[in-house]
PDB file of N, CA and C in Angstrom:
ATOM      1  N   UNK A   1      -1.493  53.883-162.681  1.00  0.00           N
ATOM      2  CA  UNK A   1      -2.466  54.363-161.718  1.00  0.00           C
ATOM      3  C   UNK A   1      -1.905  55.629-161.056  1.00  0.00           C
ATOM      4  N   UNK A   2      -2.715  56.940-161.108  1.00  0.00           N
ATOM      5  CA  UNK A   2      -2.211  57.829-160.125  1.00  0.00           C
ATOM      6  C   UNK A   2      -2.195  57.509-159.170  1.00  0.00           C
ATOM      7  N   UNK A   3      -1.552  59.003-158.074  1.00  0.00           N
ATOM      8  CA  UNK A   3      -1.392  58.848-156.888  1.00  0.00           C
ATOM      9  C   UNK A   3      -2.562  58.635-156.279  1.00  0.00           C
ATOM     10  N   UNK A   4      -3.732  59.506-156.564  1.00  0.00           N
ATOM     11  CA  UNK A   4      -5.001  59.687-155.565  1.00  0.00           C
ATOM     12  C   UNK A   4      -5.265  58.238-155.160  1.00  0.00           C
ATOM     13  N   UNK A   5      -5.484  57.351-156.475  1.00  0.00           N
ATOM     14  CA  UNK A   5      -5.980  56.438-156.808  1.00  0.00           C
ATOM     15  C   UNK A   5      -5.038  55.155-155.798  1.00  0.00           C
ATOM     16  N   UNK A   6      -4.193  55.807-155.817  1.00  0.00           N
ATOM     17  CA  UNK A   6      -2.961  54.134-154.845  1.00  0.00           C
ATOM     18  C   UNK A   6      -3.443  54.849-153.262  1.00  0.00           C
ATOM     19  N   UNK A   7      -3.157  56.129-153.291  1.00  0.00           N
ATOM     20  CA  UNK A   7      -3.373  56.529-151.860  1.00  0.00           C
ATOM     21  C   UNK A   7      -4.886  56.002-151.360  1.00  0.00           C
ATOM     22  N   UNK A   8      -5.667  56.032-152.319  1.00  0.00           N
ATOM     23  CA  UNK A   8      -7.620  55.905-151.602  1.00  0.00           C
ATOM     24  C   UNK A   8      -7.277  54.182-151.735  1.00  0.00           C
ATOM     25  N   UNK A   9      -6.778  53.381-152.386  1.00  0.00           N
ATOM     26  CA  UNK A   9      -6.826  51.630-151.926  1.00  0.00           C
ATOM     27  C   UNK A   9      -5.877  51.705-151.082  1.00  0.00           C
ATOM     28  N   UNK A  10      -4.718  52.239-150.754  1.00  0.00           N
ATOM     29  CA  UNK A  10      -3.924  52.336-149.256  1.00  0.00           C
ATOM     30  C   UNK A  10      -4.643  52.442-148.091  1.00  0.00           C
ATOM     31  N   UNK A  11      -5.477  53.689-148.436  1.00  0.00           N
ATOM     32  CA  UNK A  11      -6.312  53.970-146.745  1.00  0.00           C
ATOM     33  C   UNK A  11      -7.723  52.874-146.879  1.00  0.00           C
ATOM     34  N   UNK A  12      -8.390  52.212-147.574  1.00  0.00           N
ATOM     35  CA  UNK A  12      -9.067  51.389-147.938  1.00  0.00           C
ATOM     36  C   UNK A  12      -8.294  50.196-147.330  1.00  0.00           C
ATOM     37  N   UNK A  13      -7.500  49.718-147.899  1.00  0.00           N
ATOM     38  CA  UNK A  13      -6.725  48.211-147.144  1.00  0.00           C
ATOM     39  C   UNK A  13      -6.344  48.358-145.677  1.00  0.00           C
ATOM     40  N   UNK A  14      -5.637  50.028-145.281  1.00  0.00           N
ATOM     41  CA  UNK A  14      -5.656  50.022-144.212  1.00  0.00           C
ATOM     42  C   UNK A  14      -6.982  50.361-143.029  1.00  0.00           C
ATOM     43  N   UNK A  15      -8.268  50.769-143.629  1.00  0.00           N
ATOM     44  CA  UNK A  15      -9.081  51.300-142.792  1.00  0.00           C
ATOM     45  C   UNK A  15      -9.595  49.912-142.758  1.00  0.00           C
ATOM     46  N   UNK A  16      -8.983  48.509-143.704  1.00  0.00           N
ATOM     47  CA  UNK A  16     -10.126  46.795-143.517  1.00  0.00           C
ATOM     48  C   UNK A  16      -9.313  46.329-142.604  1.00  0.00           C
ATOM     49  N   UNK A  17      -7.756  46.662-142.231  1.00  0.00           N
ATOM     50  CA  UNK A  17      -6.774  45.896-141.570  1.00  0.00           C
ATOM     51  C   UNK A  17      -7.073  46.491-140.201  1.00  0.00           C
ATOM     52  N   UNK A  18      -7.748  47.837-139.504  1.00  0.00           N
ATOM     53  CA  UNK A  18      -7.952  48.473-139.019  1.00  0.00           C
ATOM     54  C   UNK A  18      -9.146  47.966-137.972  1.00  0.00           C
ATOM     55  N   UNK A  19     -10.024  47.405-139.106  1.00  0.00           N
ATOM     56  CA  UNK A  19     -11.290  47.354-138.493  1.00  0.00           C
ATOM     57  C   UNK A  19     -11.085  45.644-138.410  1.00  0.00           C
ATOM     58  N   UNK A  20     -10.219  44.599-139.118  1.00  0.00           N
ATOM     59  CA  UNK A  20     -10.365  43.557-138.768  1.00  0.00           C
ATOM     60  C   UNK A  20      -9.237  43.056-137.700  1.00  0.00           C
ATOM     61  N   UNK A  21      -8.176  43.814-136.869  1.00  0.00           N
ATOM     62  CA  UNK A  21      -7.661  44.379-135.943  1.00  0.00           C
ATOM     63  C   UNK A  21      -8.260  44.621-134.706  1.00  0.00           C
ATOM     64  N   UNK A  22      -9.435  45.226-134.902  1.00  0.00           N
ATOM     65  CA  UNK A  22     -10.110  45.551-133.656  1.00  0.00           C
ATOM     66  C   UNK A  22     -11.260  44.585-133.316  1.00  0.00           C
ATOM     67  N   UNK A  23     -11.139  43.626-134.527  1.00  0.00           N
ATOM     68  CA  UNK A  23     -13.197  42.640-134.412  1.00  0.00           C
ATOM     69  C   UNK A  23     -11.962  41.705-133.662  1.00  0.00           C
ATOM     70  N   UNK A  24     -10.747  41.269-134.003  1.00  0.00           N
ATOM     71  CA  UNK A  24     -10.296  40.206-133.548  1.00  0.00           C
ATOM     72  C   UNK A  24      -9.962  40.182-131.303  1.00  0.00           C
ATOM     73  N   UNK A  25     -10.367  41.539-130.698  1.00  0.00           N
ATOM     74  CA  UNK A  25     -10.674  41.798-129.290  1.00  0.00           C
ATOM     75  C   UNK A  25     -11.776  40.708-128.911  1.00  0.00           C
ATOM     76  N   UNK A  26     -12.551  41.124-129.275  1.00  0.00           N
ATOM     77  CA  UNK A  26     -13.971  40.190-129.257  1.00  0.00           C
ATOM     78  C   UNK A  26     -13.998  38.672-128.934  1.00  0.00           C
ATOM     79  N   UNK A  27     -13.161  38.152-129.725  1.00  0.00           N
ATOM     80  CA  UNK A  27     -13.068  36.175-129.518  1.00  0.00           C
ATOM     81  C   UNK A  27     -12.284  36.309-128.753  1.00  0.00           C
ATOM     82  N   UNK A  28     -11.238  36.601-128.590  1.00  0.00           N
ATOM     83  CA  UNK A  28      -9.928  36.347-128.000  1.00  0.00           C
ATOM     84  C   UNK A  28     -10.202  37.168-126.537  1.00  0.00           C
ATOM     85  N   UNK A  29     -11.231  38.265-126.359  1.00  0.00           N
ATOM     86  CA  UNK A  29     -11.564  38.098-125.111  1.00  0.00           C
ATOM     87  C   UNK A  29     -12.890  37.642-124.329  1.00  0.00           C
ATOM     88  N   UNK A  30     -13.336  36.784-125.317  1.00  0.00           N
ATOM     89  CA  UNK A  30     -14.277  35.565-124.840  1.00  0.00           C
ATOM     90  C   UNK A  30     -13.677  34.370-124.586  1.00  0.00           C
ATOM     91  N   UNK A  31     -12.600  34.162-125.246  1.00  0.00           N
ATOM     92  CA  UNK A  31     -11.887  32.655-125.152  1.00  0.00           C
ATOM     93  C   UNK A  31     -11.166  33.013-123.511  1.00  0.00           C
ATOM     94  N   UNK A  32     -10.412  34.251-123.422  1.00  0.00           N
ATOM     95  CA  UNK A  32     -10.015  34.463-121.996  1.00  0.00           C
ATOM     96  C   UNK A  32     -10.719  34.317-120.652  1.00  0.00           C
ATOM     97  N   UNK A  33     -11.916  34.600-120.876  1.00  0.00           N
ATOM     98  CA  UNK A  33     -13.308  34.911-120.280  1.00  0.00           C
ATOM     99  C   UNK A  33     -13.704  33.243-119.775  1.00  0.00           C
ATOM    100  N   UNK A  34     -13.818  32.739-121.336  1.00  0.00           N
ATOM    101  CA  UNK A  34     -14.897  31.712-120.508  1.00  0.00           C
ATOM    102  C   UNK A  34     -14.552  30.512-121.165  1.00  0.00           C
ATOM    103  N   UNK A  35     -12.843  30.175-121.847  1.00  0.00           N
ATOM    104  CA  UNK A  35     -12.641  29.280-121.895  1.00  0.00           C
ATOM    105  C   UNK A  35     -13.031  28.731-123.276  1.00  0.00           C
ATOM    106  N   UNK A  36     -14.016  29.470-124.229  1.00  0.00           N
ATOM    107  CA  UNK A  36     -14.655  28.690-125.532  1.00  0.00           C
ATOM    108  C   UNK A  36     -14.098  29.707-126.636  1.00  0.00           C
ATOM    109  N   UNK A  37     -14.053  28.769-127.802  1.00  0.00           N
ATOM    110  CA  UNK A  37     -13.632  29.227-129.055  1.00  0.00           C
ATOM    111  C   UNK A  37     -12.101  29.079-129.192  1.00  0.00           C
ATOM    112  N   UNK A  38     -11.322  28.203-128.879  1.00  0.00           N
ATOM    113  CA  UNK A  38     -10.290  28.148-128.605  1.00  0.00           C
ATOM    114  C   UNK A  38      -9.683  28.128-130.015  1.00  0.00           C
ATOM    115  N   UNK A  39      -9.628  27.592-131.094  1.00  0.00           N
ATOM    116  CA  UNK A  39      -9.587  27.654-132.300  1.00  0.00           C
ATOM    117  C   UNK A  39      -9.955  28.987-132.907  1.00  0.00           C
ATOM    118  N   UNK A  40     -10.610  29.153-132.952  1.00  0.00           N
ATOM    119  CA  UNK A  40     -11.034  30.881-133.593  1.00  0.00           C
ATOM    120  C   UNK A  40     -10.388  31.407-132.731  1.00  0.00           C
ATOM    121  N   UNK A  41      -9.957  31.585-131.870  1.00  0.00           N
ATOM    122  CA  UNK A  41      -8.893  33.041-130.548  1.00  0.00           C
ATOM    123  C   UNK A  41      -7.735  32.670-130.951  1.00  0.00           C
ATOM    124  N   UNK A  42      -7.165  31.163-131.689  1.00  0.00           N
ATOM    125  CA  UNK A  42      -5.663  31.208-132.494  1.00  0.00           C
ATOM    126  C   UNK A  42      -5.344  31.521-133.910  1.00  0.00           C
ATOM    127  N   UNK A  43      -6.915  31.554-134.542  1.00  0.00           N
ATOM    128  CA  UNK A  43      -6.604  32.277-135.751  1.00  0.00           C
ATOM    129  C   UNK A  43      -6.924  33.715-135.895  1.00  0.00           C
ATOM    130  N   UNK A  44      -7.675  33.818-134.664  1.00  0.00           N
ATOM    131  CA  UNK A  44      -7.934  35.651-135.077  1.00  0.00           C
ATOM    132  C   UNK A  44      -6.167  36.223-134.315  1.00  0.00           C
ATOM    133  N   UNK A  45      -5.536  35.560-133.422  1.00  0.00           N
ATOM    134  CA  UNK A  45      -4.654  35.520-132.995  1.00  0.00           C
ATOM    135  C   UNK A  45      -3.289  36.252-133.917  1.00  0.00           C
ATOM    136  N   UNK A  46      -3.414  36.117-134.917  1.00  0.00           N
ATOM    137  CA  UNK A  46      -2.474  36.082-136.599  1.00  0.00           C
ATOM    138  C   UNK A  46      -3.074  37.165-136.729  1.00  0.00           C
ATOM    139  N   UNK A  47      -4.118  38.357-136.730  1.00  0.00           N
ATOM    140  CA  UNK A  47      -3.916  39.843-137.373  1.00  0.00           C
ATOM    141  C   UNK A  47      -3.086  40.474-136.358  1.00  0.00           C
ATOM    142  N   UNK A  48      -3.263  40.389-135.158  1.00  0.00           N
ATOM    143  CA  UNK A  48      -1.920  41.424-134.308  1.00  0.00           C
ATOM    144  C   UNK A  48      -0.568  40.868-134.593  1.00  0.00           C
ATOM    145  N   UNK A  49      -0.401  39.672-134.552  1.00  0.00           N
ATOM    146  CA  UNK A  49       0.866  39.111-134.305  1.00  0.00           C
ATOM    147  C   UNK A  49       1.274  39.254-135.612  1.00  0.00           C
ATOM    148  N   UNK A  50       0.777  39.791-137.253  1.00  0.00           N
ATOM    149  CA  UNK A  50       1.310  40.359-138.755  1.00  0.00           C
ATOM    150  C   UNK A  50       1.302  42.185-138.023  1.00  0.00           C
ATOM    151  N   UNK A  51       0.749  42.419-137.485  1.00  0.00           N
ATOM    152  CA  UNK A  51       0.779  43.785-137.097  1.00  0.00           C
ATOM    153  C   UNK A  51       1.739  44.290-137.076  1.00  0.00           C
ATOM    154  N   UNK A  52       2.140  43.623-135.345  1.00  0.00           N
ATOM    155  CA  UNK A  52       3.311  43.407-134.452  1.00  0.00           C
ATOM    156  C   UNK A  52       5.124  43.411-135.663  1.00  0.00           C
ATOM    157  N   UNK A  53       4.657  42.252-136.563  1.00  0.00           N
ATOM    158  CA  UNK A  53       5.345  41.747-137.308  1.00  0.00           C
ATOM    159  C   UNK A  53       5.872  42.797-137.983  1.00  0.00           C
ATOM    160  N   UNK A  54       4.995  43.473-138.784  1.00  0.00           N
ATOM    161  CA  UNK A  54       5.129  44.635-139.317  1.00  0.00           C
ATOM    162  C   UNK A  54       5.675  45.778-138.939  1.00  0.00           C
ATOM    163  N   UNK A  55       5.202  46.287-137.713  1.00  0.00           N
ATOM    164  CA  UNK A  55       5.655  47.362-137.064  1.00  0.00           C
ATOM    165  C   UNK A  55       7.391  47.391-136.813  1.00  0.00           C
ATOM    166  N   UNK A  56       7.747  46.151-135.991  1.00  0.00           N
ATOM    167  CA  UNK A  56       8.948  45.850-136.139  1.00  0.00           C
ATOM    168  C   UNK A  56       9.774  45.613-137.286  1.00  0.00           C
ATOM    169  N   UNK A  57       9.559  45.087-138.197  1.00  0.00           N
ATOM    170  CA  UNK A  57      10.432  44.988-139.467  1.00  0.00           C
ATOM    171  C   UNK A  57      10.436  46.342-139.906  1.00  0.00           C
ATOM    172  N   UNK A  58      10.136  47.420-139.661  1.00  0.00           N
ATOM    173  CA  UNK A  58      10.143  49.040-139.934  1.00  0.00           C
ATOM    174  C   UNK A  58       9.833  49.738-138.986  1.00  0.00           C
ATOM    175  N   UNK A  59      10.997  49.394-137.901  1.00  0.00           N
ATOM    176  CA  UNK A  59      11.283  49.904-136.893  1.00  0.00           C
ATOM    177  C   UNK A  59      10.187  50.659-135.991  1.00  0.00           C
ATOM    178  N   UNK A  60       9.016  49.876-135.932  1.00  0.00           N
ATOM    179  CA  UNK A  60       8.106  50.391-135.041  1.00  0.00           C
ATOM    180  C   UNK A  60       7.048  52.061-135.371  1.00  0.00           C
ATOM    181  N   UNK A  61       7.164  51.832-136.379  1.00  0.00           N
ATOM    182  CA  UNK A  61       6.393  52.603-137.554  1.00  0.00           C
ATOM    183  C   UNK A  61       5.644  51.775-138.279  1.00  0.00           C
ATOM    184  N   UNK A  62       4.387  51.830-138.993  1.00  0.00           N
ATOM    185  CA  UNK A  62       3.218  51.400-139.189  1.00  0.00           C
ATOM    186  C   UNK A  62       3.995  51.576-141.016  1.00  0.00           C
ATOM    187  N   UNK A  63       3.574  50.321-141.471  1.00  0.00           N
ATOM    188  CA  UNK A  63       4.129  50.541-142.771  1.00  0.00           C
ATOM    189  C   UNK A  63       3.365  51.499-143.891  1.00  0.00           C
ATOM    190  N   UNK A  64       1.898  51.566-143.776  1.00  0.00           N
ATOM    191  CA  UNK A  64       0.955  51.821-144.505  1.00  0.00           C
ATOM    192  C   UNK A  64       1.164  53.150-144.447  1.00  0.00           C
ATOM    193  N   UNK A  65       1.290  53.576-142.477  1.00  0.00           N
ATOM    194  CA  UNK A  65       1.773  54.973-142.734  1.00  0.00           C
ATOM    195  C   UNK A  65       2.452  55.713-143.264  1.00  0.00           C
ATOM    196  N   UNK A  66       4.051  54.834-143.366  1.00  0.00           N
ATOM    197  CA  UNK A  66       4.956  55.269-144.005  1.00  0.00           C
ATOM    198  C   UNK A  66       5.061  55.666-146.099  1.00  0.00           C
ATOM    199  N   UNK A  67       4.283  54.362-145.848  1.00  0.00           N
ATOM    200  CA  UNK A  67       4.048  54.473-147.703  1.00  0.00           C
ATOM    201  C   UNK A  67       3.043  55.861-147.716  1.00  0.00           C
ATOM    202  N   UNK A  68       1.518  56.290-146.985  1.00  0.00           N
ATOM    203  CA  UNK A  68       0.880  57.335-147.073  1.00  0.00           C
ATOM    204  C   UNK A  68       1.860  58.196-146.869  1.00  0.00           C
ATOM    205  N   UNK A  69       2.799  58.669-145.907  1.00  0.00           N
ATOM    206  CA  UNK A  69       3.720  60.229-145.942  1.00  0.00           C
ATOM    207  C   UNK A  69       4.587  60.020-147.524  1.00  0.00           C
ATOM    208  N   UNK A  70       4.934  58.979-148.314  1.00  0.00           N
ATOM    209  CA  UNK A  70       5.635  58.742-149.345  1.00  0.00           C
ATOM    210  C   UNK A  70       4.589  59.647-150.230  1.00  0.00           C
ATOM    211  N   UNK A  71       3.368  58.943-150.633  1.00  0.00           N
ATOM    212  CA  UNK A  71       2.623  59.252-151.488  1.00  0.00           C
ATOM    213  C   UNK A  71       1.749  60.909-151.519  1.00  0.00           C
ATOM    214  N   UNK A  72       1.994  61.404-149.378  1.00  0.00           N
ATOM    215  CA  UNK A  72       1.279  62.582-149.913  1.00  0.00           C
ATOM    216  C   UNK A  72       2.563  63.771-150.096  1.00  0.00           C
ATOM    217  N   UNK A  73       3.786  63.149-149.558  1.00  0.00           N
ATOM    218  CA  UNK A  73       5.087  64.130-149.191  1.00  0.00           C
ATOM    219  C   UNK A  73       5.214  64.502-148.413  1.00  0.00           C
ATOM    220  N   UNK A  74       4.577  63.794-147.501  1.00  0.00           N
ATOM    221  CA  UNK A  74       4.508  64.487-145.644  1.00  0.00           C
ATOM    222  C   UNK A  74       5.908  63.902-145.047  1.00  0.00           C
ATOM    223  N   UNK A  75       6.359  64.869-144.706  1.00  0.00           N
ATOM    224  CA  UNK A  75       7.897  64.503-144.067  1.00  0.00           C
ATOM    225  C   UNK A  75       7.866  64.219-142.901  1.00  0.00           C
ATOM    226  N   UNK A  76       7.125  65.534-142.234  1.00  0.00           N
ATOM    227  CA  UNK A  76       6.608  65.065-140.973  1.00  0.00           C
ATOM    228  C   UNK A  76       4.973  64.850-140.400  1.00  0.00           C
ATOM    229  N   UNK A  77       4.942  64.993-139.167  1.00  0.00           N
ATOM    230  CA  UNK A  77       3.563  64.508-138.812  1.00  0.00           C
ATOM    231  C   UNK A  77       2.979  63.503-139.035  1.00  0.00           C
ATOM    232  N   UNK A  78       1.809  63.243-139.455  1.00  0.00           N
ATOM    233  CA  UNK A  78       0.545  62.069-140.324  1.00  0.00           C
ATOM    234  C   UNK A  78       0.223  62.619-141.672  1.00  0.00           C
ATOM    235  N   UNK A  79      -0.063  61.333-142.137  1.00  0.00           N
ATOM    236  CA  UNK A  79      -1.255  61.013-143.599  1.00  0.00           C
ATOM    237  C   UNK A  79      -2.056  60.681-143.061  1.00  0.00           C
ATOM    238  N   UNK A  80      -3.156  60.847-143.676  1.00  0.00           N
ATOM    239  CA  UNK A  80      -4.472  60.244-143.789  1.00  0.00           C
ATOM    240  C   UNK A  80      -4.086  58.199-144.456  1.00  0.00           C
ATOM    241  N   UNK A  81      -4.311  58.256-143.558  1.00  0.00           N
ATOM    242  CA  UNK A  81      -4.072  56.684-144.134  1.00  0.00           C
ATOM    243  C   UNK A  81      -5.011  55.701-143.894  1.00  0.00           C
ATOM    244  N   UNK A  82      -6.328  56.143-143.168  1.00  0.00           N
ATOM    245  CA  UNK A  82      -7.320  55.437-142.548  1.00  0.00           C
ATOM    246  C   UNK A  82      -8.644  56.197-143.090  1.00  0.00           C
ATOM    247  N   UNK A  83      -9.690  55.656-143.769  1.00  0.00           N
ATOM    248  CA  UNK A  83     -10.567  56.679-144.412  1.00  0.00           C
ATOM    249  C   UNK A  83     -11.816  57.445-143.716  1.00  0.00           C
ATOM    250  N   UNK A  84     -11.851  56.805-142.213  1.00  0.00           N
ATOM    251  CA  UNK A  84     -12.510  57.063-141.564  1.00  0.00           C
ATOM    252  C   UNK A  84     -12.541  58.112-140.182  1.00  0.00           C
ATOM    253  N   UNK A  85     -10.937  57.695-140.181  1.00  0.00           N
ATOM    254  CA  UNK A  85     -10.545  57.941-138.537  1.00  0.00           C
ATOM    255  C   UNK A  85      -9.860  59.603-138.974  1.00  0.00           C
ATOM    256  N   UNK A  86     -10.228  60.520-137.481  1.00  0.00           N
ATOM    257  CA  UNK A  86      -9.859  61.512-137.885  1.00  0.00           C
ATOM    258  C   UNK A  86      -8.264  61.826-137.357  1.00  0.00           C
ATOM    259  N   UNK A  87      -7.386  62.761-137.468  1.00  0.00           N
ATOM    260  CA  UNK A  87      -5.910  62.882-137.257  1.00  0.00           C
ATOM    261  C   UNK A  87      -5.834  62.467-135.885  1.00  0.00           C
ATOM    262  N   UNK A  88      -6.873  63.479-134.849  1.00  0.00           N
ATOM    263  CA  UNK A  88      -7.011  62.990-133.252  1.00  0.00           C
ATOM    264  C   UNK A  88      -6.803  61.772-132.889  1.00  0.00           C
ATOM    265  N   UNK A  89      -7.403  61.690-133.347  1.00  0.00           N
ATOM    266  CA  UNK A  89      -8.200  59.537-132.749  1.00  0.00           C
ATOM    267  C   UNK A  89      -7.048  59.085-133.288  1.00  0.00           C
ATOM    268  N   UNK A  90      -6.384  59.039-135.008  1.00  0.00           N
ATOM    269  CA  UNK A  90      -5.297  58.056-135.433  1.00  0.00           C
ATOM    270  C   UNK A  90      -3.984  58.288-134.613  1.00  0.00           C
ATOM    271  N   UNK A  91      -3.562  58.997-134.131  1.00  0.00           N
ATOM    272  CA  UNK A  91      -2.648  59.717-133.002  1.00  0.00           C
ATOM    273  C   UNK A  91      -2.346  59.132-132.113  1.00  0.00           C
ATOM    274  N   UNK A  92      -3.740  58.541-131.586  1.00  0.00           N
ATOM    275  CA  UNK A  92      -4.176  57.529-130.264  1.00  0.00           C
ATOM    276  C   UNK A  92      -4.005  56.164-130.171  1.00  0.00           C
ATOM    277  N   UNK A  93      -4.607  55.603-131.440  1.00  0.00           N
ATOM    278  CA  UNK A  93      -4.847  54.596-131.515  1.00  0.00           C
ATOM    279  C   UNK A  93      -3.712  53.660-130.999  1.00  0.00           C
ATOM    280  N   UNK A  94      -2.487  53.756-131.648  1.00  0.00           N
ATOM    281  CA  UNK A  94      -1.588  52.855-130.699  1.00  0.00           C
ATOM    282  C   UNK A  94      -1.456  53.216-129.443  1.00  0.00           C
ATOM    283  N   UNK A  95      -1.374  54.164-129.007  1.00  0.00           N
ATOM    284  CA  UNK A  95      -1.141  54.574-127.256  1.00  0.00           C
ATOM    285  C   UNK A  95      -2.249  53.536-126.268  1.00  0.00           C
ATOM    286  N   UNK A  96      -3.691  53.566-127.015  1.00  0.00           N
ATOM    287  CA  UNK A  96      -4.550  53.376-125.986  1.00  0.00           C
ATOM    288  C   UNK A  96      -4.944  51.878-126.282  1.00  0.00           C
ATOM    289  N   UNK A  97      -4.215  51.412-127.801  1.00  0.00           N
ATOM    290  CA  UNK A  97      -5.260  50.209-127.983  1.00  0.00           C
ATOM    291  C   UNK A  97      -3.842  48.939-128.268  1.00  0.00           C
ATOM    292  N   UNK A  98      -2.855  49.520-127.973  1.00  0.00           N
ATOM    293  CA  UNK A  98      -1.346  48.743-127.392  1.00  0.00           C
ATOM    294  C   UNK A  98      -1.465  48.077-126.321  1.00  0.00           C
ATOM    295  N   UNK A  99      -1.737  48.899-124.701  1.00  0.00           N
ATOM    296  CA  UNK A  99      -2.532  47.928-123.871  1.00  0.00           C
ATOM    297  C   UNK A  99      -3.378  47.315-123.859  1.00  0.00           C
ATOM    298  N   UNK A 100      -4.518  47.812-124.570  1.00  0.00           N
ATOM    299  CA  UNK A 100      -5.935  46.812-124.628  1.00  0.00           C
ATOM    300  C   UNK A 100      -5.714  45.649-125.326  1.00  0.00           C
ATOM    301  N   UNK A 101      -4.553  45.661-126.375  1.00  0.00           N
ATOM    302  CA  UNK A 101      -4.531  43.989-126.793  1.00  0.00           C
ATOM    303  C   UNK A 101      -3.373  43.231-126.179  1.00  0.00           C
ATOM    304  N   UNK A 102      -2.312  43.801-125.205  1.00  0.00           N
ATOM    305  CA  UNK A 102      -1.392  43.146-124.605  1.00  0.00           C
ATOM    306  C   UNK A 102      -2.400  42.092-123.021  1.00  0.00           C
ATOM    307  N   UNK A 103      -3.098  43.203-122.548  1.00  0.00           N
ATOM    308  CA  UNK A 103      -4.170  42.941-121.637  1.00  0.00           C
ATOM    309  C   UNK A 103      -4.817  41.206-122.231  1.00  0.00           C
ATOM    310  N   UNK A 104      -5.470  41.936-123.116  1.00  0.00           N
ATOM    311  CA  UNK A 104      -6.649  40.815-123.731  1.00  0.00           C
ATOM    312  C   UNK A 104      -5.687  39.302-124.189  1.00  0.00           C
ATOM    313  N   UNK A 105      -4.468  39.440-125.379  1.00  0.00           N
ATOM    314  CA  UNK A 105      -3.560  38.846-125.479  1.00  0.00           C
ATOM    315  C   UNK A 105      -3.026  37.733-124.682  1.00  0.00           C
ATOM    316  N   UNK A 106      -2.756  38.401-123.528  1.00  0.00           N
ATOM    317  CA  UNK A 106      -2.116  37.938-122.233  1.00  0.00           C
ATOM    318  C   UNK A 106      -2.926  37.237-121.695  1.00  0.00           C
ATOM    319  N   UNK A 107      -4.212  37.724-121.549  1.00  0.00           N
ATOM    320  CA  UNK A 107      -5.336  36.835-120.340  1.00  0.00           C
ATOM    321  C   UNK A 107      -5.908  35.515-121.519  1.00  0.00           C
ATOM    322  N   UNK A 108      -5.919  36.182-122.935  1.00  0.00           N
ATOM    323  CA  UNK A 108      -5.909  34.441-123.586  1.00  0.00           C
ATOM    324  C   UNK A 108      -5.011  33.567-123.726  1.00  0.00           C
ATOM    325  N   UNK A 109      -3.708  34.195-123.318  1.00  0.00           N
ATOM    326  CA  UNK A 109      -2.528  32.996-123.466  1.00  0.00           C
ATOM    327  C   UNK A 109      -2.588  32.064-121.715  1.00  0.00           C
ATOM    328  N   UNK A 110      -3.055  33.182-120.782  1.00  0.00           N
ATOM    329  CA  UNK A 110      -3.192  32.717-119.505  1.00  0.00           C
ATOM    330  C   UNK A 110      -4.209  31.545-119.490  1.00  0.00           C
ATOM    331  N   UNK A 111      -5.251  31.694-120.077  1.00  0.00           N
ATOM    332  CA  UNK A 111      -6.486  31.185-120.277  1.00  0.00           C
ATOM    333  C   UNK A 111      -5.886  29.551-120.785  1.00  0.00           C
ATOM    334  N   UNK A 112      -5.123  29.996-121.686  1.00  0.00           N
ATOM    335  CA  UNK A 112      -4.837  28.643-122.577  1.00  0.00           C
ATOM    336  C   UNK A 112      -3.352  27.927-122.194  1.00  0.00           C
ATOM    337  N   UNK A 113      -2.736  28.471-121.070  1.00  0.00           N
ATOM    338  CA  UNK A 113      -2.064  27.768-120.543  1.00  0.00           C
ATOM    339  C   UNK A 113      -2.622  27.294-119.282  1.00  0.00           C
ATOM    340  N   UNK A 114      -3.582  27.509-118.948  1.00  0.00           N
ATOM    341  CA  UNK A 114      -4.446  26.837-117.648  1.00  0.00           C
ATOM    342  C   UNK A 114      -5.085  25.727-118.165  1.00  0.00           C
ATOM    343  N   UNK A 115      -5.461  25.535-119.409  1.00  0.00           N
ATOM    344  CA  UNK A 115      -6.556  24.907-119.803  1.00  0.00           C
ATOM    345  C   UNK A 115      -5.534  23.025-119.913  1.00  0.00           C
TER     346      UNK A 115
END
């Protein structure tokens, strides 16, 4: 398989890990909220916490990213590694959406140690 071809299912797996990353906010801050879905807020629970997982086992670098600078030769800066998101926004995304799931995270573990 060429490169194009590994790089477009790279940003493909990462633009599904991306988007099923961000659906998992949703339960987990309804279960914080109002107490229901307690089961679904511990399995959607498992895409940040493989994230997390990830990031750390490669020193806090995004692995997908790292394989995209492999595949386009980017030494420095970004790849395109997301098929949607533009350089701006991917830049961001951990800065702004690091708190929003420590926040959300936190108020469902609060939630479920009250309960």
């Amino acid at each position: 398989m060429d490169r194009n071809r590994i790089l477009f299912l790279l940003q493909l797996v990462h633009t599904l890990i991306f988007i099923a990353a961000l659906s998992t906010l949703l339960p987990l801050g309804w279960y914080a909220l109002t107490g229901q879905g307690e089961r679904v807020a511990i399995y959607v629970l498992l895409v940040p916490v493989a994230i997390f997982i990830g990031l750390m086992l490669n020193q806090g670098t995004c692995i997908l990213q790292s394989w995209a600078k492999r595949l386009t030769g980017t030494q420095t800066g970004w790849a395109r590694d997301i098929l949607f998101l533009p350089e701006s926004w991917a830049l961001r995304v951990v800065p702004v959406m690091l708190p929003v799931f420590v926040v959300v995270i936190a108020a469902a573990g609060v939630r479920w140690a009250l309960a």
